[in-house]
N, C-alpha and C. Protein backbone atom coordinates (compact mmCIF):
# COMPACT_ATOMS: atom_id res chain seq x y z
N UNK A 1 0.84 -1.17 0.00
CA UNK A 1 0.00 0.00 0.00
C UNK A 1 0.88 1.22 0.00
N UNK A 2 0.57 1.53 -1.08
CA UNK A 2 1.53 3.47 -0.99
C UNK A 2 0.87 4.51 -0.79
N UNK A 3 1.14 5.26 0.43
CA UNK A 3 0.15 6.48 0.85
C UNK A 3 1.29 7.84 0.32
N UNK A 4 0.12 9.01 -0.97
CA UNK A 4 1.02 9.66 -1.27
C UNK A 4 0.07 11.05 -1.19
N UNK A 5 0.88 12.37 -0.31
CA UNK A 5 0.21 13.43 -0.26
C UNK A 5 0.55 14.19 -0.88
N UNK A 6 0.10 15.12 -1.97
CA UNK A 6 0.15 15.86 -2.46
C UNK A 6 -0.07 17.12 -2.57
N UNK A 7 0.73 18.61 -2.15
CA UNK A 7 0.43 19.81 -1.31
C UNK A 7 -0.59 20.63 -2.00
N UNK A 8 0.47 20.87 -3.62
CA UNK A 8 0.42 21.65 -4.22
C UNK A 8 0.36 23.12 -3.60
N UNK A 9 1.71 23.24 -3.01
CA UNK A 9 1.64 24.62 -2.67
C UNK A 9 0.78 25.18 -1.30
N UNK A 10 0.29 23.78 -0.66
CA UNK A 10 -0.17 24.12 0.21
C UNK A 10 1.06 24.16 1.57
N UNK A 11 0.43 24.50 3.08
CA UNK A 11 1.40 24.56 4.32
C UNK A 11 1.97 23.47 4.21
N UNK A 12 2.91 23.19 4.86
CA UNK A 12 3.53 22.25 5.70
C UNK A 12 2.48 21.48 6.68
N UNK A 13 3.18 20.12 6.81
CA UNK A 13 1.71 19.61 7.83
C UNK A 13 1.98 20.01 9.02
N UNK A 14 1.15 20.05 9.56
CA UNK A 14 0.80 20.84 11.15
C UNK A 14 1.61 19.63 12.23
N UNK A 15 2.41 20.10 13.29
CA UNK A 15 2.73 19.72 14.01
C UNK A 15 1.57 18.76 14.95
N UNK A 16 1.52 17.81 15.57
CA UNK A 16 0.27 17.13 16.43
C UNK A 16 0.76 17.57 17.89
N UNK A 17 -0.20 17.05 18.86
CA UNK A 17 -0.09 17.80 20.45
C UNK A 17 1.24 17.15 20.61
N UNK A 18 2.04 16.25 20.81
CA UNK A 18 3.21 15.30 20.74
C UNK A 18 4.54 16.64 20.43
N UNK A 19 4.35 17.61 19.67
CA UNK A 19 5.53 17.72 18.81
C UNK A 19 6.04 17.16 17.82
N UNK A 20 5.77 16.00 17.36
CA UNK A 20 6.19 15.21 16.05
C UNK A 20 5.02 15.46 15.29
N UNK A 21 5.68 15.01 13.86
CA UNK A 21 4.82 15.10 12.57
C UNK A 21 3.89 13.62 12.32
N UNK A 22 2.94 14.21 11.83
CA UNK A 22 2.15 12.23 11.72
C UNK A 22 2.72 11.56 10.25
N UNK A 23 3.26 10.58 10.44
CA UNK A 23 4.25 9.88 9.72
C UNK A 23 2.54 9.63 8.08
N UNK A 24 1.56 9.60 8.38
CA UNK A 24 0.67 9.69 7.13
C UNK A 24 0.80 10.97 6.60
N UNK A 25 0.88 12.03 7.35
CA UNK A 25 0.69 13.60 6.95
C UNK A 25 1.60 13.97 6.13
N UNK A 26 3.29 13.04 6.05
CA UNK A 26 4.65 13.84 5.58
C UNK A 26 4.27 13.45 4.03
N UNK A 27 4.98 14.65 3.70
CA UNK A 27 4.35 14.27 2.08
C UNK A 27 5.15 13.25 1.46
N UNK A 28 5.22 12.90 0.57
CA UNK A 28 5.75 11.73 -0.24
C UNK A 28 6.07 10.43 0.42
N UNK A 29 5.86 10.15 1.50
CA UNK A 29 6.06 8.84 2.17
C UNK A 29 5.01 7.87 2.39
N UNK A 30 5.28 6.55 2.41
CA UNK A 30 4.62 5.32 2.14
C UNK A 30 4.42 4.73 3.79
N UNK A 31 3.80 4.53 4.40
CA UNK A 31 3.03 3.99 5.32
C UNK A 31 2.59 2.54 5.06
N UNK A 32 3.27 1.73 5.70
CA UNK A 32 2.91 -0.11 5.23
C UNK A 32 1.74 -0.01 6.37
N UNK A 33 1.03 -1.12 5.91
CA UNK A 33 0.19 -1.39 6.63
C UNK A 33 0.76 -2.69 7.84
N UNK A 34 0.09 -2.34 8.84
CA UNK A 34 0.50 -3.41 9.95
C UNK A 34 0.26 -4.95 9.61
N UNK A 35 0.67 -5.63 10.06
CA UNK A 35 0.90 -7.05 9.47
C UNK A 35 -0.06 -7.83 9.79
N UNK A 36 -1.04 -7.15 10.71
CA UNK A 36 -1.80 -8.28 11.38
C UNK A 36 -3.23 -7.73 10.75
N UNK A 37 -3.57 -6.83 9.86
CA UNK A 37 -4.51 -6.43 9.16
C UNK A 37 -4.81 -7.18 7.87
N UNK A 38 -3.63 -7.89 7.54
CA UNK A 38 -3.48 -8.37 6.05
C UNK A 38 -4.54 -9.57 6.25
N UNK A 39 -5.50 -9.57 5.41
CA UNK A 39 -6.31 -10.29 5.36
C UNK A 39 -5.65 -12.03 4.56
N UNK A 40 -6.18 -12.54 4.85
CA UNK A 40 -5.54 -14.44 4.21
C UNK A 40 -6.83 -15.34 3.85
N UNK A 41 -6.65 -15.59 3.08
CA UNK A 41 -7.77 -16.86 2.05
C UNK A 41 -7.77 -17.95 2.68
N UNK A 42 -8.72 -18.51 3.18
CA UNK A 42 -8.69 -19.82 3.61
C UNK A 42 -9.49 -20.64 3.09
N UNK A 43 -9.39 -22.29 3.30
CA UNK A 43 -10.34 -23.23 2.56
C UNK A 43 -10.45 -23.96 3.41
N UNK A 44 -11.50 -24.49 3.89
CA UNK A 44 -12.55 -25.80 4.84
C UNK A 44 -13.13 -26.77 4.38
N UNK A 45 -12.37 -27.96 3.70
CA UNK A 45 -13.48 -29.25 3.56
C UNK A 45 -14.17 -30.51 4.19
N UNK A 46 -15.46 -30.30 4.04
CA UNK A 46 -16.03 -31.04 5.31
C UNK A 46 -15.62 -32.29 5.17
N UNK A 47 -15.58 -33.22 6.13
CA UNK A 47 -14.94 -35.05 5.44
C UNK A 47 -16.59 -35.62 4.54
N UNK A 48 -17.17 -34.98 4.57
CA UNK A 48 -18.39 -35.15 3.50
C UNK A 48 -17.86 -35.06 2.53
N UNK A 49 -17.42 -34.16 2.32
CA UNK A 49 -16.92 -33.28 0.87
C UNK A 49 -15.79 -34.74 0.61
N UNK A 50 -14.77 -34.40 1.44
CA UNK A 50 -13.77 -35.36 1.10
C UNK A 50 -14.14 -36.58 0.69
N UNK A 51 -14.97 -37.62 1.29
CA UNK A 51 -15.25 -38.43 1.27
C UNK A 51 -15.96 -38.44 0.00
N UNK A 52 -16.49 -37.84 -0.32
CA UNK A 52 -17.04 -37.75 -2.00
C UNK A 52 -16.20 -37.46 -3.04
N UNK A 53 -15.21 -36.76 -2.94
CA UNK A 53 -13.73 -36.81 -3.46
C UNK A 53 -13.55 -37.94 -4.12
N UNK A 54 -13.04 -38.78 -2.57
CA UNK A 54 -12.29 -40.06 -2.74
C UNK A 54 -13.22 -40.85 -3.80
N UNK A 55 -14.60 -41.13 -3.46
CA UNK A 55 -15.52 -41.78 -4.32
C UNK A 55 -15.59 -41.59 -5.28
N UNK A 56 -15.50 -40.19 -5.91
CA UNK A 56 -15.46 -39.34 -7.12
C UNK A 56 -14.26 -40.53 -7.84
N UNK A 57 -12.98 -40.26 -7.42
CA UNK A 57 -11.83 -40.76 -8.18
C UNK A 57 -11.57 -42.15 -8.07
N UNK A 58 -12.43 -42.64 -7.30
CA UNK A 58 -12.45 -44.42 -7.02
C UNK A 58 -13.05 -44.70 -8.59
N UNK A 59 -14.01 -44.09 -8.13
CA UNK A 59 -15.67 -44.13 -9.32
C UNK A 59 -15.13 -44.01 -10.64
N UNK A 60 -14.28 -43.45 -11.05
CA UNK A 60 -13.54 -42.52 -12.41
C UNK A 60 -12.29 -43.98 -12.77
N UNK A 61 -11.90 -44.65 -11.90
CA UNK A 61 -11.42 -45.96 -12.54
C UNK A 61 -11.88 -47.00 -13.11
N UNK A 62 -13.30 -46.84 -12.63
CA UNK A 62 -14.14 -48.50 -13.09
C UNK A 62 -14.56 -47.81 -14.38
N UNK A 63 -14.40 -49.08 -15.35
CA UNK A 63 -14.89 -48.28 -16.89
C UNK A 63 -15.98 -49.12 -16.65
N UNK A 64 -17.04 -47.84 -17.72
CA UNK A 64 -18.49 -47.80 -17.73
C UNK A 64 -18.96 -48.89 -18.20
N UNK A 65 -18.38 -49.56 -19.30
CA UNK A 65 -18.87 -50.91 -19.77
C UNK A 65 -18.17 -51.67 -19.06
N UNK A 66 -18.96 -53.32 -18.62
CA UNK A 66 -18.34 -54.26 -18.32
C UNK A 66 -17.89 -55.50 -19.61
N UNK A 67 -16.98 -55.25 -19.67
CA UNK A 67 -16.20 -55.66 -21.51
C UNK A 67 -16.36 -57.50 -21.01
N UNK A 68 -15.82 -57.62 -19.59
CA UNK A 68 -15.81 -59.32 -19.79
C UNK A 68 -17.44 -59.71 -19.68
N UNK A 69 -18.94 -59.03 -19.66
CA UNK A 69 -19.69 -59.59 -19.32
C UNK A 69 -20.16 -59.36 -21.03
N UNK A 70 -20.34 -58.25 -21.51
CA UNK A 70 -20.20 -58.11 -23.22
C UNK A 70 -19.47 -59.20 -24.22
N UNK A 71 -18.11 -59.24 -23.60
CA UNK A 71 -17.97 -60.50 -24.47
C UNK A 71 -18.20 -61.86 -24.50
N UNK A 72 -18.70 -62.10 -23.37
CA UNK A 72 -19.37 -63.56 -22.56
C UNK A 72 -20.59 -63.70 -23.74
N UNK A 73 -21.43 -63.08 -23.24
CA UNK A 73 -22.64 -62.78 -24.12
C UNK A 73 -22.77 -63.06 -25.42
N UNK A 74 -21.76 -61.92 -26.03
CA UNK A 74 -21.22 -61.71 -27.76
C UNK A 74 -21.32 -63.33 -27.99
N UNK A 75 -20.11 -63.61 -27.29
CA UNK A 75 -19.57 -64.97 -27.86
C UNK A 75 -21.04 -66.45 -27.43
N UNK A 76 -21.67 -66.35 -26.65
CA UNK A 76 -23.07 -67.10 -26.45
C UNK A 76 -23.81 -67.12 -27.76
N UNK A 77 -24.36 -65.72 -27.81
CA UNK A 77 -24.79 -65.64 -29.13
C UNK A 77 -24.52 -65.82 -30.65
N UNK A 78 -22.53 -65.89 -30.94
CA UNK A 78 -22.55 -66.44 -31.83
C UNK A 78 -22.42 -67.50 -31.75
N UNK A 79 -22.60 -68.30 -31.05
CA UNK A 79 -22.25 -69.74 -31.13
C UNK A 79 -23.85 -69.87 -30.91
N UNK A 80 -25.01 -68.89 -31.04
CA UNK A 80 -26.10 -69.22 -30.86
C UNK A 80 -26.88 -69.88 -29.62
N UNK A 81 -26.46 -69.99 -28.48
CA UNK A 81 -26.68 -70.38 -26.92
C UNK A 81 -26.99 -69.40 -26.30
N UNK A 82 -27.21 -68.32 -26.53
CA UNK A 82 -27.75 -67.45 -25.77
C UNK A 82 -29.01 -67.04 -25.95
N UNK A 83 -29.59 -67.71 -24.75
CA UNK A 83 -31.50 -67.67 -24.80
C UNK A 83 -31.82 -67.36 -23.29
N UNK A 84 -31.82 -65.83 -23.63
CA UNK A 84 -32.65 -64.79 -22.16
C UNK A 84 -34.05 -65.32 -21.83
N UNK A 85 -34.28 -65.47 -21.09
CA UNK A 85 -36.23 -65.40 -20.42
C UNK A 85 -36.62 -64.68 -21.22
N UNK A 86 -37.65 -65.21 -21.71
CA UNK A 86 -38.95 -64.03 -22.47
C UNK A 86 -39.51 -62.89 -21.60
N UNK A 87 -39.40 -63.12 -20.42
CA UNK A 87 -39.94 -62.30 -19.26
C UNK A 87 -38.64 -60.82 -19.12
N UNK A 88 -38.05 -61.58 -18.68
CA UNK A 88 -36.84 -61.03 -18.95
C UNK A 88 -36.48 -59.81 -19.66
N UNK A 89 -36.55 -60.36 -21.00
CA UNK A 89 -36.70 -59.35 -22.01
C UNK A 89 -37.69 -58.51 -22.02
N UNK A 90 -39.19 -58.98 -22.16
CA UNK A 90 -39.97 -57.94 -21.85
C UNK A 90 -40.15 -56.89 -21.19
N UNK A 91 -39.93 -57.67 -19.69
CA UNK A 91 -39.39 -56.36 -18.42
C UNK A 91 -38.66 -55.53 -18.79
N UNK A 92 -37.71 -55.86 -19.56
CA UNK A 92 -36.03 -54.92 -19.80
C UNK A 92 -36.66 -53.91 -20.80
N UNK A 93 -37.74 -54.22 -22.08
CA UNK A 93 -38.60 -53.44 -22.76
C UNK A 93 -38.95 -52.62 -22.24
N UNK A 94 -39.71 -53.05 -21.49
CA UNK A 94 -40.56 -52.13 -20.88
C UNK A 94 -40.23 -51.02 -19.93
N UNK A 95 -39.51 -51.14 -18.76
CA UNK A 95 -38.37 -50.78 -18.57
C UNK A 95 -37.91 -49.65 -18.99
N UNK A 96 -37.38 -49.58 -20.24
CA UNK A 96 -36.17 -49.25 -21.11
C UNK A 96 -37.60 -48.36 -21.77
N UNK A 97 -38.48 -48.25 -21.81
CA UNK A 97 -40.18 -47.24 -22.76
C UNK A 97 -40.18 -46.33 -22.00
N UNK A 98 -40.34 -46.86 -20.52
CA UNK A 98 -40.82 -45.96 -19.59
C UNK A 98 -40.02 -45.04 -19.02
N UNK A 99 -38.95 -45.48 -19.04
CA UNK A 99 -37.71 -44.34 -18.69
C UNK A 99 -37.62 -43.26 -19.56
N UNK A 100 -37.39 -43.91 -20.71
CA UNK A 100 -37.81 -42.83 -22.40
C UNK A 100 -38.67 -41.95 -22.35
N UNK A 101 -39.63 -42.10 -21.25
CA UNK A 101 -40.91 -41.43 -21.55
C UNK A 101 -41.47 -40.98 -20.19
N UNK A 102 -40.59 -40.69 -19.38
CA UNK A 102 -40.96 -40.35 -17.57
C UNK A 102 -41.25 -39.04 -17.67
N UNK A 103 -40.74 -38.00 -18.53
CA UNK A 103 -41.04 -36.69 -18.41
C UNK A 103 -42.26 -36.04 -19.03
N UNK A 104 -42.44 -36.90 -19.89
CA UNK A 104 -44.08 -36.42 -21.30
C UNK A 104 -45.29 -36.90 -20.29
């Protein structure tokens, strides 16, 4: 912080009851601010927060497809052995409509 007074031709600064000059009043001089005014940034995370963190980046390793249960499957079906419940399927239809369509 630079404190700068400027007279222009005005008095001299006035003496205070003390006899000394007030170290803000002298012209061209810089006045630091006291050290214990300086304000500091701080950050608080709750172990909520954290703990959702950790989950966050646990979560971010497992890939979204499960590739060995896809290719289990794949390979059922070309060898033609793969026969789901009719129920099964339907449910998964149905299912799979109504989700499509939860907001209309």
């Amino acid at each position: 912080m630079r404190v700068s007074i400027e007279t222009d031709g005005l008095a001299a600064p006035q003496k205070m009851g003390t006899g000394a000059t007030s170290a803000a009043a002298s012209v061209g001089t810089a006045v630091p601010a006291p050290a214990a005014s300086v304000p500091t940034d701080a950050l608080s995370v709750s172990s909520g927060a954290q703990f959702i963190a950790v989950a966050q980046a646990h979560l971010a390793t497992i890939p979204d497809v499960r590739t060995d249960k896809v290719e289990a499957i794949r390979a059922q079906m070309d060898a033609e052995a793969y026969n789901p419940p009719a129920d099964a399927v339907a449910d998964g239809i149905v299912k799979a409509h109504s989700q499509g369509h939860a907001g209309a």
